[in-house]
PDB file of N, CA and C in Angstrom:
ATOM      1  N   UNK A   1      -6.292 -15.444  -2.849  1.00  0.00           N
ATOM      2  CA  UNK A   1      -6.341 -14.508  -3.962  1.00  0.00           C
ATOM      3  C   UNK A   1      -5.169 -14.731  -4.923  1.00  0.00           C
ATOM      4  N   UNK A   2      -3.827 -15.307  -4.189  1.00  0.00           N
ATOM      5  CA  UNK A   2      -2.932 -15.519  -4.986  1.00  0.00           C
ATOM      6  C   UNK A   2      -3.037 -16.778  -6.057  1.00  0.00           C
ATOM      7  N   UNK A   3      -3.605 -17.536  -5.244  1.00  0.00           N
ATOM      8  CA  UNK A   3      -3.916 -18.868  -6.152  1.00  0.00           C
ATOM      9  C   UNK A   3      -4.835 -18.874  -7.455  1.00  0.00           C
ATOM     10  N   UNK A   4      -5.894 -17.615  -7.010  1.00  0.00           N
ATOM     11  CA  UNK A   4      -6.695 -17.451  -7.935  1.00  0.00           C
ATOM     12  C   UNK A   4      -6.603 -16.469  -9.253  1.00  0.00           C
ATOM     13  N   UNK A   5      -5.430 -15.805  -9.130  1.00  0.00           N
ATOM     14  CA  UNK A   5      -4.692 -15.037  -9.850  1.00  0.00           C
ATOM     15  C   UNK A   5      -5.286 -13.517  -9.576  1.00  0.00           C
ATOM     16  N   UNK A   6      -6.395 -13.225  -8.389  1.00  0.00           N
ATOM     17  CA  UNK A   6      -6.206 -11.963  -8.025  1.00  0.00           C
ATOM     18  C   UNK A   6      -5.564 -10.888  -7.650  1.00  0.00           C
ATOM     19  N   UNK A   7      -4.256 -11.604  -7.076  1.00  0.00           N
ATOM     20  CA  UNK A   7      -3.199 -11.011  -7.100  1.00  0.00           C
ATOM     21  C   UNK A   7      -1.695 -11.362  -7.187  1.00  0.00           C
ATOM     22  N   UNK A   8      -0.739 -10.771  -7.379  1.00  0.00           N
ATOM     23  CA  UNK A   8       0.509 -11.523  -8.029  1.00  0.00           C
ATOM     24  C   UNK A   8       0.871 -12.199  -6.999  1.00  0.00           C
ATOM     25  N   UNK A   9       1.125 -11.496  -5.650  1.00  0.00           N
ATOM     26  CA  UNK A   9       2.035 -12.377  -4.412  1.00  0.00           C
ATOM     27  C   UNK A   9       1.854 -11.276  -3.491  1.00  0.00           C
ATOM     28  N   UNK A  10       2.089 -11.599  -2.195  1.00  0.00           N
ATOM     29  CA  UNK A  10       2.465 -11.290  -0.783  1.00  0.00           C
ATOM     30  C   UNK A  10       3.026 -11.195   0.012  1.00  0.00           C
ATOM     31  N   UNK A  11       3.793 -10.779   1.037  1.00  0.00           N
ATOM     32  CA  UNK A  11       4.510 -10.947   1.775  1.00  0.00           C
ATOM     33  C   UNK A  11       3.999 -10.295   3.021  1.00  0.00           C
ATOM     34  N   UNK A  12       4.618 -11.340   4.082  1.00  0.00           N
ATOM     35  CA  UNK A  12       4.148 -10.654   5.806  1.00  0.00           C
ATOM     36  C   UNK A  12       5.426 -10.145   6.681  1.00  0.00           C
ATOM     37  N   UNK A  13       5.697  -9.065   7.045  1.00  0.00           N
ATOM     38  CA  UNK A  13       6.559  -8.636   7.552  1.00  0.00           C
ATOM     39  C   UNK A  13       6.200  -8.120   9.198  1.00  0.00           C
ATOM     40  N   UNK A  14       7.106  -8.905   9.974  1.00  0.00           N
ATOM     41  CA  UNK A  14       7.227  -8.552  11.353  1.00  0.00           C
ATOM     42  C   UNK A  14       8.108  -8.063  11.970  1.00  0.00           C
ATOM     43  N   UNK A  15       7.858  -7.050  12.642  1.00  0.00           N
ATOM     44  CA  UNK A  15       9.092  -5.986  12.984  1.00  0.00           C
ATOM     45  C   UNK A  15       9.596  -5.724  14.800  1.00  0.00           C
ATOM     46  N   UNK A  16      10.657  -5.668  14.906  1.00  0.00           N
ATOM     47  CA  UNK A  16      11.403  -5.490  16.147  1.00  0.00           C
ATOM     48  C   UNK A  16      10.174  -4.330  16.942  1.00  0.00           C
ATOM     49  N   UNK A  17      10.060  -4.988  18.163  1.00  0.00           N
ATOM     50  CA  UNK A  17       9.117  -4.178  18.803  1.00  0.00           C
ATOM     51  C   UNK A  17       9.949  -2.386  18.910  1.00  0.00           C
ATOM     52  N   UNK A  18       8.867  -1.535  18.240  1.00  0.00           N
ATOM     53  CA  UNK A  18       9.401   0.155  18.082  1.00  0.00           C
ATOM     54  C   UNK A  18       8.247   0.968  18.576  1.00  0.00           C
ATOM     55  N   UNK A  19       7.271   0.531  18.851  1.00  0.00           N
ATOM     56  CA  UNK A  19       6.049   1.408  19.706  1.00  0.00           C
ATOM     57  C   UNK A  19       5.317   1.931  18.817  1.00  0.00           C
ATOM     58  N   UNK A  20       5.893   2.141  16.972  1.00  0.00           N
ATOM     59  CA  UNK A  20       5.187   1.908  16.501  1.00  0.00           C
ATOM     60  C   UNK A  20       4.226   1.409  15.194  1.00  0.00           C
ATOM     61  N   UNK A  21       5.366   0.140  14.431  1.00  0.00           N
ATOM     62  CA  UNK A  21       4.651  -0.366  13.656  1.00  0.00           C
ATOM     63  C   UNK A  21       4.784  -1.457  13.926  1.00  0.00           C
ATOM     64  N   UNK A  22       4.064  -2.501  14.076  1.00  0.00           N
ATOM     65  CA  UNK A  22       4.434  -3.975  14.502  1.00  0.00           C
ATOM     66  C   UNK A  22       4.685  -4.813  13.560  1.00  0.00           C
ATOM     67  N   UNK A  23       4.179  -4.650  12.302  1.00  0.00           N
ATOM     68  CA  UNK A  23       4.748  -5.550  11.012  1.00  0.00           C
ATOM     69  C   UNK A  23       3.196  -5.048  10.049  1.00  0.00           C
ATOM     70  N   UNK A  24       3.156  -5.496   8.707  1.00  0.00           N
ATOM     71  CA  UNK A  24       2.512  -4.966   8.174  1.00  0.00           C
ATOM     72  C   UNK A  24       2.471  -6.194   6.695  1.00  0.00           C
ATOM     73  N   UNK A  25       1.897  -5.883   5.556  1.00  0.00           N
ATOM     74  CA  UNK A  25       1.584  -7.025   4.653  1.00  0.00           C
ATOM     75  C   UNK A  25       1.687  -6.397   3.457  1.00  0.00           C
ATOM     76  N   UNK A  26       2.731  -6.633   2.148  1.00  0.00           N
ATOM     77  CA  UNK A  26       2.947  -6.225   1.079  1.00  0.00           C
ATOM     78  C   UNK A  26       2.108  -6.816   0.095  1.00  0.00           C
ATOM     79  N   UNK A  27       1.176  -6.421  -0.728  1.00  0.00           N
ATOM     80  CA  UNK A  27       0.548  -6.828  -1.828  1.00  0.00           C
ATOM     81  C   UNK A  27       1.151  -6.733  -2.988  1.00  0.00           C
ATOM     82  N   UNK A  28       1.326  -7.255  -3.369  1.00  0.00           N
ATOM     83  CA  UNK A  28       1.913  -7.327  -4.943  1.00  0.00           C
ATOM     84  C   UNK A  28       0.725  -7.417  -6.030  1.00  0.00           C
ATOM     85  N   UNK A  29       0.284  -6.672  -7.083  1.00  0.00           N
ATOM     86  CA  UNK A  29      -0.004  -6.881  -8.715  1.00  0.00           C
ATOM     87  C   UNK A  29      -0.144  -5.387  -9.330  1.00  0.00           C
ATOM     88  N   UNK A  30      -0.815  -5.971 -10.630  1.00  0.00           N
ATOM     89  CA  UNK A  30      -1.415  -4.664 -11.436  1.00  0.00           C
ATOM     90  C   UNK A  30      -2.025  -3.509 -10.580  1.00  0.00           C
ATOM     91  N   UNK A  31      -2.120  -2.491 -11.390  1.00  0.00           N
ATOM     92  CA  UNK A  31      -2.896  -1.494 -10.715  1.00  0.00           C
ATOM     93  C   UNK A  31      -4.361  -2.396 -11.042  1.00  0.00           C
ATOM     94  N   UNK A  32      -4.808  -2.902 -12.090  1.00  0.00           N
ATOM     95  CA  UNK A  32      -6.173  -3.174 -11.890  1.00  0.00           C
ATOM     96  C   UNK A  32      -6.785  -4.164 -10.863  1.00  0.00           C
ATOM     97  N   UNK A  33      -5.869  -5.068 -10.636  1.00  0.00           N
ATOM     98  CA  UNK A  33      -5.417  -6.163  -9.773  1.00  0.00           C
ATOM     99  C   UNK A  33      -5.591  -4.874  -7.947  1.00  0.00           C
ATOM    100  N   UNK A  34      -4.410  -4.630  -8.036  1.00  0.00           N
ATOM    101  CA  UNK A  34      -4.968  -3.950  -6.650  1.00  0.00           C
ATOM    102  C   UNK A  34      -6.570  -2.970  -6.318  1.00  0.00           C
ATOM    103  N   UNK A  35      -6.906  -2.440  -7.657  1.00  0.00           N
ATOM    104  CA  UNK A  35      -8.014  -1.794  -7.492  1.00  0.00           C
ATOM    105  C   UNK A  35      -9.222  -2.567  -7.153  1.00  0.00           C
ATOM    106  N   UNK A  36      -9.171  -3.835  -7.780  1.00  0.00           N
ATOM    107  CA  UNK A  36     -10.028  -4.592  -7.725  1.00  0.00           C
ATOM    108  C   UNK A  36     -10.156  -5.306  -6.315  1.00  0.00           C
ATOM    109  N   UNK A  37      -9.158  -5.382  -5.526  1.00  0.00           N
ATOM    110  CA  UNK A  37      -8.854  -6.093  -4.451  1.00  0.00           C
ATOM    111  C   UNK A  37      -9.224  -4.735  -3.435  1.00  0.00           C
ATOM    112  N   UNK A  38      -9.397  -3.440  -3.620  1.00  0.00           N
ATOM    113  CA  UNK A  38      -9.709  -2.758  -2.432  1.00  0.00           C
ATOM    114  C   UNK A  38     -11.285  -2.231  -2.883  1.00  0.00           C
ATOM    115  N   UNK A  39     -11.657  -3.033  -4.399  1.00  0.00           N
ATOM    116  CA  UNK A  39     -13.003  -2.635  -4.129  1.00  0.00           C
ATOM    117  C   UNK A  39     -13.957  -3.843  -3.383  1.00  0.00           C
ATOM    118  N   UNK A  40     -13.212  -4.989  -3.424  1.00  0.00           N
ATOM    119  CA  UNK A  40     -13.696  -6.013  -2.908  1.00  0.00           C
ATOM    120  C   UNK A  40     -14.668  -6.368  -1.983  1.00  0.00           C
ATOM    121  N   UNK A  41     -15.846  -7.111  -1.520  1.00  0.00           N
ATOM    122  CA  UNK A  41     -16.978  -6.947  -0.615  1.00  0.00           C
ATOM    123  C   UNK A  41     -15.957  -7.256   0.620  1.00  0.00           C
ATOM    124  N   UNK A  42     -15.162  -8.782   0.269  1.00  0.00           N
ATOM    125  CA  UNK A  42     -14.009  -9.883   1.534  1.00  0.00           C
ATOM    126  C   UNK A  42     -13.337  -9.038   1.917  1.00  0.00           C
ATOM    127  N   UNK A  43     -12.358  -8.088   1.350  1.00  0.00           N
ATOM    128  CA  UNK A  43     -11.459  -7.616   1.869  1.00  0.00           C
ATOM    129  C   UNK A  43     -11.921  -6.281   2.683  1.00  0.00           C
ATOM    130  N   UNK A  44     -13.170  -5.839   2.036  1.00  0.00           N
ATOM    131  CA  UNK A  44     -13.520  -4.532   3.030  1.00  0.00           C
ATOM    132  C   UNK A  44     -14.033  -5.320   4.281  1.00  0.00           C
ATOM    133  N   UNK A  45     -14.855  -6.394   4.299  1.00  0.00           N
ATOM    134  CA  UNK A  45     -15.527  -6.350   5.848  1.00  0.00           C
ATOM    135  C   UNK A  45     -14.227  -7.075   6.802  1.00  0.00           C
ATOM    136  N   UNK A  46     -13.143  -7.885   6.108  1.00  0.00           N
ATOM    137  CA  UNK A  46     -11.842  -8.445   6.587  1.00  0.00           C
ATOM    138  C   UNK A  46     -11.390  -6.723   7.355  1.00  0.00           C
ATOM    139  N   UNK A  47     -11.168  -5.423   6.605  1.00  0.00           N
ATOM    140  CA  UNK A  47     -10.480  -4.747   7.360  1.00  0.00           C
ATOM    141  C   UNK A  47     -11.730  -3.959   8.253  1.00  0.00           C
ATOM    142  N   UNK A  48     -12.600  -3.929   7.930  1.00  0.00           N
ATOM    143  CA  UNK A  48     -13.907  -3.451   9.253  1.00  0.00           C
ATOM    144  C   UNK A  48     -13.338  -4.122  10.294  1.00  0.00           C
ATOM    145  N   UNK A  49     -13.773  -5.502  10.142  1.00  0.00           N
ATOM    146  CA  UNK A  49     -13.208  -6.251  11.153  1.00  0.00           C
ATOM    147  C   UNK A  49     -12.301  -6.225  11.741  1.00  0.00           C
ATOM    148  N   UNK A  50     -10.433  -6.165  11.458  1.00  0.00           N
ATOM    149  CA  UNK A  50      -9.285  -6.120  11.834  1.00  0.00           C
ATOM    150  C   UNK A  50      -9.199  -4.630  12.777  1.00  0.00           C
ATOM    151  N   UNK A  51     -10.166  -3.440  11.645  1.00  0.00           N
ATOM    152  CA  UNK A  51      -9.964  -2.162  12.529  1.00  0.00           C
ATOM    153  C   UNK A  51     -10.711  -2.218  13.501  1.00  0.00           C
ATOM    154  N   UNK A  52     -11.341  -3.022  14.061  1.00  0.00           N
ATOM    155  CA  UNK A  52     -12.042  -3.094  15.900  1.00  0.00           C
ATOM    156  C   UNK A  52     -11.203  -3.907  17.029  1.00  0.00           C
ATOM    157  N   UNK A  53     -10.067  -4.476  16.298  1.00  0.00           N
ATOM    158  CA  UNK A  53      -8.874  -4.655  17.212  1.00  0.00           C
ATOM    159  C   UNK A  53      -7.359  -4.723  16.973  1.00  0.00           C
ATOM    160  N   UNK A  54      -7.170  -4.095  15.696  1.00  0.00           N
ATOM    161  CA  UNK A  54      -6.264  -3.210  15.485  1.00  0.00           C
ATOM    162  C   UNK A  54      -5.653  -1.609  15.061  1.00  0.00           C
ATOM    163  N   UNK A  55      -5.166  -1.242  16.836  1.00  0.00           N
ATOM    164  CA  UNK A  55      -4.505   0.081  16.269  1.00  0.00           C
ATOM    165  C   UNK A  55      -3.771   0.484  15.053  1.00  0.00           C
ATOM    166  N   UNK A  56      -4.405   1.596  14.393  1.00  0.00           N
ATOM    167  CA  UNK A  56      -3.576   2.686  13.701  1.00  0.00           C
ATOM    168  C   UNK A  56      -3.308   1.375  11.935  1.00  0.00           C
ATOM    169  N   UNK A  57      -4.380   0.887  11.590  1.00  0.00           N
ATOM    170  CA  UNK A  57      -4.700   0.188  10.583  1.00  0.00           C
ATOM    171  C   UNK A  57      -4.849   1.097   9.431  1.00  0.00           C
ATOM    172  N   UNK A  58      -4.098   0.613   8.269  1.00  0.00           N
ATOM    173  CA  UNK A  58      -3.644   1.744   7.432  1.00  0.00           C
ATOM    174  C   UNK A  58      -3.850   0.547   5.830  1.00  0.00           C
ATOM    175  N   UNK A  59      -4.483   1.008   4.984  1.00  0.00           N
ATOM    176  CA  UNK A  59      -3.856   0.414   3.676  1.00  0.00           C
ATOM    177  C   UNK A  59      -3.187   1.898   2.791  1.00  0.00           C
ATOM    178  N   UNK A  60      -1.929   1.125   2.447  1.00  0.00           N
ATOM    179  CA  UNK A  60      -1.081   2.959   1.821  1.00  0.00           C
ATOM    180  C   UNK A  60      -0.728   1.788   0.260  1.00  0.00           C
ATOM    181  N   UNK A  61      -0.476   2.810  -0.541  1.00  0.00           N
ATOM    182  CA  UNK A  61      -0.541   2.715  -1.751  1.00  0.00           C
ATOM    183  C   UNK A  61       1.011   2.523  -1.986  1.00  0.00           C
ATOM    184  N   UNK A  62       1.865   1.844  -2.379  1.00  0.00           N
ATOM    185  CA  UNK A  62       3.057   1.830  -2.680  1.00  0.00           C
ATOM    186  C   UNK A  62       3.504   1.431  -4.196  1.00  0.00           C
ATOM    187  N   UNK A  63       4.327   1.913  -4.725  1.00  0.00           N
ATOM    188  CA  UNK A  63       4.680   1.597  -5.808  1.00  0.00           C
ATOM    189  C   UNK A  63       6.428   1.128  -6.184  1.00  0.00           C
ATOM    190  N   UNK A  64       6.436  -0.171  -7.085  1.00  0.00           N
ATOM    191  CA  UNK A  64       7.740  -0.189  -7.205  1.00  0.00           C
ATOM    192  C   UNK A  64       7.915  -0.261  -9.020  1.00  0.00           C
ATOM    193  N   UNK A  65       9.128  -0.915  -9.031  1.00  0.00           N
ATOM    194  CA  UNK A  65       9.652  -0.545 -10.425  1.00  0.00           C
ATOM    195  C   UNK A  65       9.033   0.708 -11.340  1.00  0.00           C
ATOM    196  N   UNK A  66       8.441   0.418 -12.601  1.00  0.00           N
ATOM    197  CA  UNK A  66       8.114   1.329 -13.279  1.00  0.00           C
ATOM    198  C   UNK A  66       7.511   2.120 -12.576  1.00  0.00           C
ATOM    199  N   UNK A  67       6.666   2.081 -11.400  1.00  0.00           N
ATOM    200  CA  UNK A  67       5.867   2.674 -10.664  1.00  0.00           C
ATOM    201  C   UNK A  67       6.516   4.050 -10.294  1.00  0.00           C
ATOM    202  N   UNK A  68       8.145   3.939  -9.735  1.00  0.00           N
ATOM    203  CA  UNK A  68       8.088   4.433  -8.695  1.00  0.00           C
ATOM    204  C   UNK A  68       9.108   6.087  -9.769  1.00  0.00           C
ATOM    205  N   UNK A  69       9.178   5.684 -11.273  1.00  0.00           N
ATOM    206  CA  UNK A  69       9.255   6.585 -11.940  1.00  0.00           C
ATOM    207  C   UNK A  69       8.376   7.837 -12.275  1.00  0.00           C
ATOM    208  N   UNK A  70       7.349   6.816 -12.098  1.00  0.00           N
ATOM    209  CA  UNK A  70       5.864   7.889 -12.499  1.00  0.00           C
ATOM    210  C   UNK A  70       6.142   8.482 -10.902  1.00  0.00           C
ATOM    211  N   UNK A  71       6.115   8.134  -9.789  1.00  0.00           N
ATOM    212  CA  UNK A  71       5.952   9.140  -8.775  1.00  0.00           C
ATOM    213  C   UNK A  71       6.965   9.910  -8.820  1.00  0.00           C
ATOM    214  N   UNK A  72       8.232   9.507  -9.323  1.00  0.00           N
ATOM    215  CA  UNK A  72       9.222  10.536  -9.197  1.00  0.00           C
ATOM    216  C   UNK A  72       8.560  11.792  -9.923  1.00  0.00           C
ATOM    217  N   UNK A  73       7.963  12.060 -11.005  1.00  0.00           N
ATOM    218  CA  UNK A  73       7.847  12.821 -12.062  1.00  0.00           C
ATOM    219  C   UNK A  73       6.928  13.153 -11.223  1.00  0.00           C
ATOM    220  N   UNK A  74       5.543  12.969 -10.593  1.00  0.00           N
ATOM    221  CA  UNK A  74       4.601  13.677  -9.492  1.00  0.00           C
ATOM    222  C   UNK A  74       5.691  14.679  -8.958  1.00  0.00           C
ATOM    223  N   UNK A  75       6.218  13.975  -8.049  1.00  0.00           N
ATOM    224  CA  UNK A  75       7.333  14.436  -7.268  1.00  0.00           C
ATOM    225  C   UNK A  75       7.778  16.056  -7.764  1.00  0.00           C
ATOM    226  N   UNK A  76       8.398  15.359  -8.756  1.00  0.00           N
ATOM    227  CA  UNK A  76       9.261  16.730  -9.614  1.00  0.00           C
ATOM    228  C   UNK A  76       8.359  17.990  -9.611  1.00  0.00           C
ATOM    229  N   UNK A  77       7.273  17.471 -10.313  1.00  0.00           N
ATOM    230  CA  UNK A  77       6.245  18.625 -10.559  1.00  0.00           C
ATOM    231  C   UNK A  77       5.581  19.413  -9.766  1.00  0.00           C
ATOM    232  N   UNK A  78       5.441  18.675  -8.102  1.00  0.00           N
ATOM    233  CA  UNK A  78       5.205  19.707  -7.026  1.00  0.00           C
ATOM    234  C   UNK A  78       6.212  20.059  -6.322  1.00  0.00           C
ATOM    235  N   UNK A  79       7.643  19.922  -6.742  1.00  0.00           N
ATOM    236  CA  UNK A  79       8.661  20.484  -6.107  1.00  0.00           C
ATOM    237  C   UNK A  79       9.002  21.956  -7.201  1.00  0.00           C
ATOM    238  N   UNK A  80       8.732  22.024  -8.309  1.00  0.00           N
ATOM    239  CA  UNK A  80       9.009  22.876  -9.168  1.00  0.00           C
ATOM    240  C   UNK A  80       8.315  23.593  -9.209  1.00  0.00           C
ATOM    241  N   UNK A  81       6.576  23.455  -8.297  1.00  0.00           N
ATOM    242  CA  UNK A  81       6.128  24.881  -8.084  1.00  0.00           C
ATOM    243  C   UNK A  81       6.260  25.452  -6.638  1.00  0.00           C
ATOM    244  N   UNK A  82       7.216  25.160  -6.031  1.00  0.00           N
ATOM    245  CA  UNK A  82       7.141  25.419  -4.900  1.00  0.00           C
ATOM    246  C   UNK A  82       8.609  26.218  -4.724  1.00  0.00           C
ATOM    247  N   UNK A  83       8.347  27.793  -4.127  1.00  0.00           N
ATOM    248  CA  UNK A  83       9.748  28.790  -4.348  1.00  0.00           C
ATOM    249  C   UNK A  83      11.328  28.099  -3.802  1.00  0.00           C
ATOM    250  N   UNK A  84      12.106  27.916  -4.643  1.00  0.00           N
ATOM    251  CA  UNK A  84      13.294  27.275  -3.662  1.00  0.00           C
ATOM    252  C   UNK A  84      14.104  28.442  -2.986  1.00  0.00           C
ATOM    253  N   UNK A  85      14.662  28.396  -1.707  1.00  0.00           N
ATOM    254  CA  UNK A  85      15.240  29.015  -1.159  1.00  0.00           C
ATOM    255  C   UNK A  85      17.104  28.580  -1.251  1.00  0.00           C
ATOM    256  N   UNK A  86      17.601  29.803  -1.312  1.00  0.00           N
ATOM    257  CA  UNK A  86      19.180  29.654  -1.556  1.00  0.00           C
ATOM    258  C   UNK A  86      20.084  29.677  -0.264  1.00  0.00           C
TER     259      UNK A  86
END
């Protein structure tokens, strides 16, 4: 997908045995770029598949740079309706 410019880049991360994440896989691109990649026919029957022999299989949405401004401002806005205590 990277080659084909579906998506920007990847990375595979493997983690010190903790009971419970064993390593996991960073996607990198656009939002249209990732949307397009989880509407995908390959990548849905790839994770059908993976979830019949892997536990606790998760795709989570992460955001960086400009991204992670816009969530701050989410952020803000359900912390500001919520009563603060003194």
């Amino acid at each position: 997908m990277q080659q084909d410019g579906r998506i920007e880049s990847f990375d595979v991360a493997l983690l010190e045995p903790n009971g419970e994440l064993n390593g996991y896989v960073t996607v990198r691109g656009s939002a249209e770029q990732i949307d397009a990649l989880r509407g995908d026919d390959e990548f849905r029957r790839s994770t059908a598949d993976s979830a019949l022999i892997v536990d606790g299989l998760r795709h989570i949405a992460g955001f960086t740079n400009e991204g992670v401004a816009r969530q701050l401002e989410v952020w803000q806005e359900a912390i500001a309706k919520v009563p603060q205590r003194v």
